[in-house]
N, C-alpha and C. Protein backbone atom coordinates (compact mmCIF):
# COMPACT_ATOMS: atom_id res chain seq x y z
N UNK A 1 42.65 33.13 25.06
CA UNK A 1 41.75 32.15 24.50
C UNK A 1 42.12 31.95 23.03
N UNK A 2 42.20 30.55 22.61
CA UNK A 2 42.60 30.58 21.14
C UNK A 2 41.54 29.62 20.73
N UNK A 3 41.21 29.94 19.00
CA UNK A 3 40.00 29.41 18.79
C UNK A 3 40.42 29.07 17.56
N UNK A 4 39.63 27.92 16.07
CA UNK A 4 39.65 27.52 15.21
C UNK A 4 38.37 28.05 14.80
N UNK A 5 38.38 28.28 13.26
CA UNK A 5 37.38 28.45 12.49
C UNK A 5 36.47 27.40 12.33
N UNK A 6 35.36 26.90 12.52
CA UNK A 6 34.79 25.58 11.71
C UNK A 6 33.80 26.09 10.77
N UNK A 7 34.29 24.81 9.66
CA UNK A 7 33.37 24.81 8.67
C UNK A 7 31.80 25.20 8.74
N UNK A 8 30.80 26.21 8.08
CA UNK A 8 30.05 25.91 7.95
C UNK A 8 28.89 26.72 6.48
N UNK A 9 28.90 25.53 5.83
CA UNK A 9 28.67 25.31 4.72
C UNK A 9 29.58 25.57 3.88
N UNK A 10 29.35 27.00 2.95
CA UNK A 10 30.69 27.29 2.10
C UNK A 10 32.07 28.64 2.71
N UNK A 11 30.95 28.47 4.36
CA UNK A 11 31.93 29.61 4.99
C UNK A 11 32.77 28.72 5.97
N UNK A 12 33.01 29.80 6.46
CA UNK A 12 34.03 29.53 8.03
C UNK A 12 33.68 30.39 9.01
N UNK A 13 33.15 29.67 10.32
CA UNK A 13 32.54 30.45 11.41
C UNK A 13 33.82 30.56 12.44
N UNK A 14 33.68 31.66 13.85
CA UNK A 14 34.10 31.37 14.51
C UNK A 14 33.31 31.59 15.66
N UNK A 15 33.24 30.29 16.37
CA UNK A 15 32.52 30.07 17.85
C UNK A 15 32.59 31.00 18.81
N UNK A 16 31.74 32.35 19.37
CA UNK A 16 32.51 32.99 20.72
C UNK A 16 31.50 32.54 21.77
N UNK A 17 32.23 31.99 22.78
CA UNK A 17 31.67 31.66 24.17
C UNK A 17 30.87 32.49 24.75
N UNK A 18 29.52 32.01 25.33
CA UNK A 18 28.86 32.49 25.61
C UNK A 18 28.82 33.81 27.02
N UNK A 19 30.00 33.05 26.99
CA UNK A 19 30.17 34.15 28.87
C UNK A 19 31.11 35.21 28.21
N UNK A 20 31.68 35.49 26.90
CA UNK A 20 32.34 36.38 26.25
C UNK A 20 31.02 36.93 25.84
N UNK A 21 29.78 36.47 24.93
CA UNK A 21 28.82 37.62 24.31
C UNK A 21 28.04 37.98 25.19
N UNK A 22 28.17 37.58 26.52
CA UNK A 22 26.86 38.18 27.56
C UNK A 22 27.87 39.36 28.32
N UNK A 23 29.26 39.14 28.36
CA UNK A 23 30.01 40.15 28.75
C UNK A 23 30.12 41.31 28.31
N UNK A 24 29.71 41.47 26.47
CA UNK A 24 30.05 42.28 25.57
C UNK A 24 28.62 42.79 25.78
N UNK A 25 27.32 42.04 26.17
CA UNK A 25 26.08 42.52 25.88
C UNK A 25 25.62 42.31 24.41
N UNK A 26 26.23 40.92 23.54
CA UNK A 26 26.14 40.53 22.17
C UNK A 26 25.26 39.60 22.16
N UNK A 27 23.95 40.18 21.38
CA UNK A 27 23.24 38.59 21.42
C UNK A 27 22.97 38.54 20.17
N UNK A 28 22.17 37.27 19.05
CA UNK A 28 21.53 37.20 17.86
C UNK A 28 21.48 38.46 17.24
N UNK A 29 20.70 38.94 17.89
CA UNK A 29 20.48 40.19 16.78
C UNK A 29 21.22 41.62 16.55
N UNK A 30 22.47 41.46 17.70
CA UNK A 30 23.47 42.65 17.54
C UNK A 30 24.16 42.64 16.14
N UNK A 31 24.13 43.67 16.19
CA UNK A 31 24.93 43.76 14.74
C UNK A 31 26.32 44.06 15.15
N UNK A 32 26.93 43.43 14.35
CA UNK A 32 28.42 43.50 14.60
C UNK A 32 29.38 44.26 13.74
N UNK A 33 30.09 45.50 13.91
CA UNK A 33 31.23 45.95 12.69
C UNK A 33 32.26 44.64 13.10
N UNK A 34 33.01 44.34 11.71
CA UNK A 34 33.93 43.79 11.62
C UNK A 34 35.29 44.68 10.89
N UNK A 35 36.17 44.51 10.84
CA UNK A 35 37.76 45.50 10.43
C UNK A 35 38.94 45.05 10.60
N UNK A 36 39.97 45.36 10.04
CA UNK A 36 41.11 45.09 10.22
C UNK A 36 41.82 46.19 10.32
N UNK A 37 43.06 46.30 11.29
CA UNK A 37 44.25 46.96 11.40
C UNK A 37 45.31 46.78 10.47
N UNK A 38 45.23 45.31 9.41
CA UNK A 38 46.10 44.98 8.54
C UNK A 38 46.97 43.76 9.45
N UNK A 39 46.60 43.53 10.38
CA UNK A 39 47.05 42.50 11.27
C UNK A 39 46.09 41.78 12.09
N UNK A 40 45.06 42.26 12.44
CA UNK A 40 44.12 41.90 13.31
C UNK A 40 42.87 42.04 12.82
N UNK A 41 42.11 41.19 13.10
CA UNK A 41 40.99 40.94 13.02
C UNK A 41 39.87 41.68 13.86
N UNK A 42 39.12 42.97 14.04
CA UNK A 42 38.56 43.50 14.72
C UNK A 42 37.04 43.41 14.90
N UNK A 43 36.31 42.85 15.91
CA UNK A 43 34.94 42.57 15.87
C UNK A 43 34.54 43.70 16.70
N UNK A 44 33.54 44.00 16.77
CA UNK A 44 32.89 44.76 18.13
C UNK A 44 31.19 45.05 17.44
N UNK A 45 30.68 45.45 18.72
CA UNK A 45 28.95 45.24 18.51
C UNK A 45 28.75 46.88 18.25
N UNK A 46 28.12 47.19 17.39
CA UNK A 46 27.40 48.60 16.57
C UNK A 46 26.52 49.23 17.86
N UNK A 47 27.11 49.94 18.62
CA UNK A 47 25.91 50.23 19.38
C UNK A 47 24.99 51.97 18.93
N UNK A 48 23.34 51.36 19.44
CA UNK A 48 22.59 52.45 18.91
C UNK A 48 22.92 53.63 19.64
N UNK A 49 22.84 54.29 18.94
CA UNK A 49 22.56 55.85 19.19
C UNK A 49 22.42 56.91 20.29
N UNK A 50 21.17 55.80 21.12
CA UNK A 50 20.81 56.01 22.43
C UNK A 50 22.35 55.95 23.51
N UNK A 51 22.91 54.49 23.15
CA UNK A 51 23.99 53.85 23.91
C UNK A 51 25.07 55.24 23.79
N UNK A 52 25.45 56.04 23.05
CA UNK A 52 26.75 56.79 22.46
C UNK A 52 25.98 58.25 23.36
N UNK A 53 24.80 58.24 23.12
CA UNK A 53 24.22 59.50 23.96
C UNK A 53 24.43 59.51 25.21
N UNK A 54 24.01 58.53 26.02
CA UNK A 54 24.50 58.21 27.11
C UNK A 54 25.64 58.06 27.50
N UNK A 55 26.22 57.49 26.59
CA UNK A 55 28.16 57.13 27.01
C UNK A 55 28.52 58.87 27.41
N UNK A 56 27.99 59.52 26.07
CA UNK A 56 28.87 61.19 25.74
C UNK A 56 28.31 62.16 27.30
N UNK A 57 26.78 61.69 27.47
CA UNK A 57 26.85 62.76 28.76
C UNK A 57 27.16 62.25 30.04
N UNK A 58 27.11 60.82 30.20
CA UNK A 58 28.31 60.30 30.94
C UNK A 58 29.77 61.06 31.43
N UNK A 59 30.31 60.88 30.38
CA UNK A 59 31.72 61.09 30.07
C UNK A 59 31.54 62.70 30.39
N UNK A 60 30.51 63.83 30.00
CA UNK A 60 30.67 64.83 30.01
C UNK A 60 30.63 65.28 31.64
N UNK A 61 29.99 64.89 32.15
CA UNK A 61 29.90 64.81 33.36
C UNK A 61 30.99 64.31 34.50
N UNK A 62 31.74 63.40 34.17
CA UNK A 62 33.17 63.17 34.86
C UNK A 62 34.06 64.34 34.31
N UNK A 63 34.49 64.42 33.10
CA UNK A 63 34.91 65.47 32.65
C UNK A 63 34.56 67.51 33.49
N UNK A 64 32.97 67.40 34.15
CA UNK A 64 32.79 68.73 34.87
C UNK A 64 33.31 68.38 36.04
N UNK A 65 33.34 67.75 36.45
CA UNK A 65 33.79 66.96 37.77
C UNK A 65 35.00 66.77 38.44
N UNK A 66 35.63 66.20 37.83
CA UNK A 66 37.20 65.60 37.85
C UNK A 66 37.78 65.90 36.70
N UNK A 67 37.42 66.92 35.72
CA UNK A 67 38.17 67.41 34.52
C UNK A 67 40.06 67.77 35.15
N UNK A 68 39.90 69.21 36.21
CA UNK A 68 41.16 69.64 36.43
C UNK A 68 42.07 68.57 36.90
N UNK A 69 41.40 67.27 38.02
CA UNK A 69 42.17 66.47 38.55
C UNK A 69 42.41 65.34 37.30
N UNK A 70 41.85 65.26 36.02
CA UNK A 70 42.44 64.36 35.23
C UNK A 70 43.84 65.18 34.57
N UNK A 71 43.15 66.30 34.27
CA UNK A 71 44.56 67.10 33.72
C UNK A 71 45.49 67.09 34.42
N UNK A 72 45.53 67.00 35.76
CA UNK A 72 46.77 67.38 36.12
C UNK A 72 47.15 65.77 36.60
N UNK A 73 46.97 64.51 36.45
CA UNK A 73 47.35 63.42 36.43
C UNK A 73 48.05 63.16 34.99
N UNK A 74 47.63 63.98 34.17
CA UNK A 74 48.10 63.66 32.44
C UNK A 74 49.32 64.39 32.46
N UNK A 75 49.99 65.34 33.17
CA UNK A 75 51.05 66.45 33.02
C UNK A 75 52.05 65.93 33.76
């Protein structure tokens, strides 16, 4: 997907499609980090606290699970 900046006011916006911020789970009031690699332009949505708690015992849980069978796919 390639996109143009448009004017607005003394900035420059860029438009993201709506079926891209409902994909991301981005609406109005997400807050967004923005960054660069020194080449790229990096957006992504700040998620709370709750979201990273969940991700971590998620993850901890595949990890008790399928820990040995990931290791031995990595070797």
């Amino acid at each position: 997907m390639v996109k143009r900046l448009t004017k607005h006011g003394n900035s420059l916006a860029l438009v993201i499609d709506k079926g891209v911020l409902d994909l991301l789970g981005i609406g109005p009031e997400t807050p967004l980090s923005i960054r660069t690699d020194g080449n790229c332009l990096i957006i992504s949505p700040v998620r709370a606290a709750k979201d990273r708690k969940e991700f971590g015992e998620a993850l901890d849980k595949v990890n008790r699970r399928y820990g040995r069978t990931l290791k031995r796919l990595a070797e």
